[in-house]
Protein backbone atom coordinates (compact mmCIF):
# COMPACT_ATOMS: atom_id res chain seq x y z
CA UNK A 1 100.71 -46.87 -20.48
CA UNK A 2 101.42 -43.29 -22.04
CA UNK A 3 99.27 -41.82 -24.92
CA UNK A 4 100.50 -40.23 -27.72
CA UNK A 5 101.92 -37.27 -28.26
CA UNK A 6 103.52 -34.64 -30.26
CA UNK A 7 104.84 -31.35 -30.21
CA UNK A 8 103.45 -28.07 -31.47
CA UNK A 9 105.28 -25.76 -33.54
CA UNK A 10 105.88 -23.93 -30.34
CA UNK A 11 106.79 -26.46 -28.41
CA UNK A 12 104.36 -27.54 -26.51
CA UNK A 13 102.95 -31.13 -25.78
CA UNK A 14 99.87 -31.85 -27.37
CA UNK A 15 97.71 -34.73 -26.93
CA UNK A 16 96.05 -36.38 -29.96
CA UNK A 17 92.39 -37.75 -29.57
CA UNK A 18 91.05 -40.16 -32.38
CA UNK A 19 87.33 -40.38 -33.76
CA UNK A 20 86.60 -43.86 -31.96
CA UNK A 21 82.83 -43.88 -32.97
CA UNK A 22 79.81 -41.69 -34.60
CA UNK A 23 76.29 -41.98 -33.60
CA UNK A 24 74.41 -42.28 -36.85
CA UNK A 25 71.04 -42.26 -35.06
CA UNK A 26 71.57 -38.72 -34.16
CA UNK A 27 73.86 -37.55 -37.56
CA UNK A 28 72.23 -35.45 -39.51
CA UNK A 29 74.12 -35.77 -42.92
CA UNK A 30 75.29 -32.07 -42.97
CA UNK A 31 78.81 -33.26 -44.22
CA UNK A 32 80.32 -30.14 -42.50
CA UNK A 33 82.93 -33.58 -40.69
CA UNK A 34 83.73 -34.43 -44.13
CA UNK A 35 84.75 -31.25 -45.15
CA UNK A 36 86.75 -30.17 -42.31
CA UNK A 37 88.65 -33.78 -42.00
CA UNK A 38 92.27 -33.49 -43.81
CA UNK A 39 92.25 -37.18 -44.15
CA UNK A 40 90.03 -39.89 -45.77
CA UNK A 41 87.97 -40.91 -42.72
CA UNK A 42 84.68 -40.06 -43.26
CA UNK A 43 82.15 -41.20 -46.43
CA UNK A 44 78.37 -39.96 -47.04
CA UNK A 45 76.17 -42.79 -47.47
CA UNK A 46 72.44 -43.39 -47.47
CA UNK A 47 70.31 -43.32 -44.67
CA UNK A 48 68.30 -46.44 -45.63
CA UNK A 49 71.30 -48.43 -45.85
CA UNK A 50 71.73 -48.38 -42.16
CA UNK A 51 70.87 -51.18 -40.19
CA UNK A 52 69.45 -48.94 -36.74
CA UNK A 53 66.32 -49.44 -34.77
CA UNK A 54 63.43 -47.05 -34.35
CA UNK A 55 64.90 -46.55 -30.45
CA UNK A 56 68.65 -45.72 -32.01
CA UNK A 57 67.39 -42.42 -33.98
CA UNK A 58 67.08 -38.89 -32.64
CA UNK A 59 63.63 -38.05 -31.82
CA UNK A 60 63.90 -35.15 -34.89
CA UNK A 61 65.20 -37.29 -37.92
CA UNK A 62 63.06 -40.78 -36.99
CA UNK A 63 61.80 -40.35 -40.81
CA UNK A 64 64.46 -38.75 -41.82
CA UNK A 65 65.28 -39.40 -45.49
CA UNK A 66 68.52 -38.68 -47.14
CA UNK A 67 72.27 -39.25 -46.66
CA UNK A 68 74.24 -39.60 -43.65
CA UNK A 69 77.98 -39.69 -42.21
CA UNK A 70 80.04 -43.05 -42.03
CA UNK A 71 83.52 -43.80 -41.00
CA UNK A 72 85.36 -45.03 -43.76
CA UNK A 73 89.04 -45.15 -42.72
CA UNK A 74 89.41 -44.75 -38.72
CA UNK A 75 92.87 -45.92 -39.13
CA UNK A 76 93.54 -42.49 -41.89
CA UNK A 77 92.47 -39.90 -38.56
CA UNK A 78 95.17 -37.61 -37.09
CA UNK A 79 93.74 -36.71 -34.12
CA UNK A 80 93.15 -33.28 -34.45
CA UNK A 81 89.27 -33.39 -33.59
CA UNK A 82 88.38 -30.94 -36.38
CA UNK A 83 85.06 -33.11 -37.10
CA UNK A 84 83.86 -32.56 -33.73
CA UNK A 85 84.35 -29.06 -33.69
CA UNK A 86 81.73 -28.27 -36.69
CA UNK A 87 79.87 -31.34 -35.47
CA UNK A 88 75.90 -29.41 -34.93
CA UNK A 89 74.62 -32.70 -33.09
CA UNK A 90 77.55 -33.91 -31.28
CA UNK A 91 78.18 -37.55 -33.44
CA UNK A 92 81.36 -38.07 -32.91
CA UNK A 93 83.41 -39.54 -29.84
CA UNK A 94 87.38 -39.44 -29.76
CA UNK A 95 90.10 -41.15 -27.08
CA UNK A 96 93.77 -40.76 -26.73
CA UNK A 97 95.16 -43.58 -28.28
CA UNK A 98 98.08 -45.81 -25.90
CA UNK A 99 102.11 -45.81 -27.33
CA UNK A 100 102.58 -48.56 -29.39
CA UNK A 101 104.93 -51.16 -28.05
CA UNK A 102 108.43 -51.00 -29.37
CA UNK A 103 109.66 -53.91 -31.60
């Protein structure tokens, strides 16, 4: 099944990849995502809300107080991988998402 795809301005294929996941063990809260993101994907939220085991969290931030990253709206991402470019640590993951099926 085919991926897709758009066109740049130039003319040239270009291959969307979606945020499929963020590792909140290793996020550091830095919001620089969340900035970047021209959508409504991401959301700060606090660290002892999480539900993650001791063995899920970066050896560095195992104490680590404070906010971090969440997705909020996966569906609301463009592709354009923006987040992972600032990313410091690394968080996020993104696929190619398949053609939907015609009607």
């Amino acid at each position: 099944m085919s991926s897709i795809t758009g066109l740049t301005r130039g003319g040239s294929a270009w291959t969307p990849a979606f945020v499929v996941s963020l590792d909140q063990g290793v996020c550091i809260g830095c919001g620089r995502c969340y900035k970047v993101c021209p959508r409504d994907v991401f959301e700060l939220i606090d660290r002892d809300d999480l539900d993650l085991d001791d063995d899920d969290l970066d050896d560095d931030f195992e104490e680590a107080p404070g906010m971090v990253m969440n997705l909020k709206n996966l569906m609301d991402c463009i592709g354009c991988e923006a987040c992972s470019r600032v990313c410091p640590k690394g968080c996020l993951s993104h696929e190619p998402m398949p053609m939907p099926l015609a009607a």
